[in-house]
N, C-alpha and C. Protein backbone atom coordinates (compact mmCIF):
# COMPACT_ATOMS: atom_id res chain seq x y z
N UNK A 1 0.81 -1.17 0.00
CA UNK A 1 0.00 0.00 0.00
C UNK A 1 0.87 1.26 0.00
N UNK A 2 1.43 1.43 0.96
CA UNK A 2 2.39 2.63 1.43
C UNK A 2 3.95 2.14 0.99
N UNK A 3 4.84 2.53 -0.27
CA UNK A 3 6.18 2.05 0.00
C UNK A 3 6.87 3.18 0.08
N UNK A 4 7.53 2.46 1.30
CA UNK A 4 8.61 3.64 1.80
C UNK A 4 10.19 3.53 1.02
N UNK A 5 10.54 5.31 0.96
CA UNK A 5 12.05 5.13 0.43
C UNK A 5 12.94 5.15 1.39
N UNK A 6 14.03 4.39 0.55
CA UNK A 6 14.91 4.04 1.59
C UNK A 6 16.07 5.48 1.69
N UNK A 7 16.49 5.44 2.85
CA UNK A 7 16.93 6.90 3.09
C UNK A 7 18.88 6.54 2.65
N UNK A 8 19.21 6.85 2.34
CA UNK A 8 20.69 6.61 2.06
C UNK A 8 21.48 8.14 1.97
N UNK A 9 22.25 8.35 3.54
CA UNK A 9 23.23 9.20 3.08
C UNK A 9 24.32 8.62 3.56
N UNK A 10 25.62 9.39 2.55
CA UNK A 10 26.73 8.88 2.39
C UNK A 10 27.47 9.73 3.16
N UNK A 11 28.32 9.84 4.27
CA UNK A 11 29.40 10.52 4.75
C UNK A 11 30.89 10.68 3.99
N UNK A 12 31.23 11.67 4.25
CA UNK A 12 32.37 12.92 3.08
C UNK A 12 33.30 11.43 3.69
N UNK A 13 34.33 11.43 3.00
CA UNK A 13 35.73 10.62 3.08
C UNK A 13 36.79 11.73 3.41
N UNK A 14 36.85 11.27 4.88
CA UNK A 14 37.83 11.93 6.00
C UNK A 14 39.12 11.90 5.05
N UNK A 15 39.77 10.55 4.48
CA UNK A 15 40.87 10.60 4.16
C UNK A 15 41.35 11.33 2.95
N UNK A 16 40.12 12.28 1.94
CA UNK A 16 40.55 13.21 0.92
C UNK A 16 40.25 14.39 1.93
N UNK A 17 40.40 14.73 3.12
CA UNK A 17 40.43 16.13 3.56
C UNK A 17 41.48 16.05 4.96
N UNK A 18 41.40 17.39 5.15
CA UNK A 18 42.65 18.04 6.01
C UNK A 18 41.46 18.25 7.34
N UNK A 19 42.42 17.73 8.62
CA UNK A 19 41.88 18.41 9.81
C UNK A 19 42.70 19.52 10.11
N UNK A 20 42.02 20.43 10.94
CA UNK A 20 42.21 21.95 11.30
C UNK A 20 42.12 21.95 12.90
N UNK A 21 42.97 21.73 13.64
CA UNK A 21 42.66 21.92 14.80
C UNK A 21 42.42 23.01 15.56
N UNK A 22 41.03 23.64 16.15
CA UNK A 22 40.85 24.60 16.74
C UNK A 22 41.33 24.83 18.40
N UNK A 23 41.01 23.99 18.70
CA UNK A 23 41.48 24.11 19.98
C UNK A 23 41.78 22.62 20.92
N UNK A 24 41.99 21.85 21.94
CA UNK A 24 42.31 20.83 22.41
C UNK A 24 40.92 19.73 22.03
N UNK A 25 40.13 20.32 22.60
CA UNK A 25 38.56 19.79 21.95
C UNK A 25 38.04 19.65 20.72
N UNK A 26 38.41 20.58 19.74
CA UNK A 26 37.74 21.04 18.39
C UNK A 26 38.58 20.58 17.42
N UNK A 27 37.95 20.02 16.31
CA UNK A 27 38.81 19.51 15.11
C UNK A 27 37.96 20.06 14.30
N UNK A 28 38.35 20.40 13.02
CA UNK A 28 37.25 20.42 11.96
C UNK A 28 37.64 19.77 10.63
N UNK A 29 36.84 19.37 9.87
CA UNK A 29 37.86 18.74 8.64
C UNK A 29 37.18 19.92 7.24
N UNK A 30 38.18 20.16 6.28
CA UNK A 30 37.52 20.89 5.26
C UNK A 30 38.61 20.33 4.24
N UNK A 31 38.10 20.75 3.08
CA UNK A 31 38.93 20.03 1.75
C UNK A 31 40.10 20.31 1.35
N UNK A 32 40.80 19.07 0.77
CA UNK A 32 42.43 19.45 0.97
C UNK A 32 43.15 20.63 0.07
N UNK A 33 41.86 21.36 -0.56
CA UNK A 33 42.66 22.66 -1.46
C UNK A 33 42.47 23.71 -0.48
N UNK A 34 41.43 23.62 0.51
CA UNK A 34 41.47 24.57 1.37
C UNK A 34 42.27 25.47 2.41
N UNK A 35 42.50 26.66 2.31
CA UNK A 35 43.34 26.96 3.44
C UNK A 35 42.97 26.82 5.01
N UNK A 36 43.99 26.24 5.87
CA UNK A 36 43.27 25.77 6.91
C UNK A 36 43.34 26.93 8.02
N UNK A 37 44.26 27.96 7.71
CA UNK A 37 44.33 28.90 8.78
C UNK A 37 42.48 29.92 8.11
N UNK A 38 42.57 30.33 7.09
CA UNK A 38 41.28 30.70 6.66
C UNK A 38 40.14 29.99 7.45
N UNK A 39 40.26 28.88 7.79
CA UNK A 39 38.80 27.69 7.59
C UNK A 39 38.54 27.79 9.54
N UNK A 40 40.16 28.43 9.76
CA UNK A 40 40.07 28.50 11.28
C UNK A 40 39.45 29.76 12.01
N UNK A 41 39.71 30.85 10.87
CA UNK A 41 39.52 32.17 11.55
C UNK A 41 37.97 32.01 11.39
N UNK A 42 37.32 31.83 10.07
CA UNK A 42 35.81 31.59 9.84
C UNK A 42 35.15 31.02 11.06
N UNK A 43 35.91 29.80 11.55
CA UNK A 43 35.25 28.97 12.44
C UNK A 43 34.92 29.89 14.14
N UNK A 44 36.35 30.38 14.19
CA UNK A 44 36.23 31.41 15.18
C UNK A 44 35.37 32.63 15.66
N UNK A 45 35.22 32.73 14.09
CA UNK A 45 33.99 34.39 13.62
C UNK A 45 32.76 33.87 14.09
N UNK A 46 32.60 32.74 13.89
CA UNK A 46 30.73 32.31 13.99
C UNK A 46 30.23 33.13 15.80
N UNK A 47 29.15 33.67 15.63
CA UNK A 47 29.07 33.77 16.85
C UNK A 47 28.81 32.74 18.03
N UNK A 48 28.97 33.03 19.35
CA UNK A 48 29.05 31.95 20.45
C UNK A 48 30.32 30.95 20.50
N UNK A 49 30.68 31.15 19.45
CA UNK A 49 31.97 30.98 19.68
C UNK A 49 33.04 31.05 20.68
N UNK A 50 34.10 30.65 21.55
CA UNK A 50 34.79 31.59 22.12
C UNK A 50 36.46 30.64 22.53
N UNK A 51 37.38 31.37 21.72
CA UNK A 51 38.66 30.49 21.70
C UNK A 51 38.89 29.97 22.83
C-alpha cells in the first residue's frame, strides 16, 4: 500500500580532507585545497563561539 524510500546518506571521506585543529577539543575537517588557517579564523567568527 504505502512504499517507503529508503533513506541513504553517504558521509564525506575523511581521508581526501585536512583536519584543522581549533582548539584541544575542536577539530574540523575541510577540503584538501582549502586553506586551513582561513577555515580556522571563519570557524572562530561564527558567533558563540569563544577560543
Amino acid at each position: 500500500m504505502y512504499d517507503r524510500k529508503h533513506h541513504h546518506f553517504s558521509s564525506p571521506d575523511l581521508k581526501k580532507m585536512q583536519e584543522v585543529v581549533i582548539n584541544a577539543r575542536t577539530r574540523i575537517y575541510i577540503g584538501s585545497d582549502e586553506d586551513p588557517e582561513e577555515a580556522k579564523e571563519r570557524y572562530l567568527s561564527r558567533m558563540g563561539v569563544k577560543p
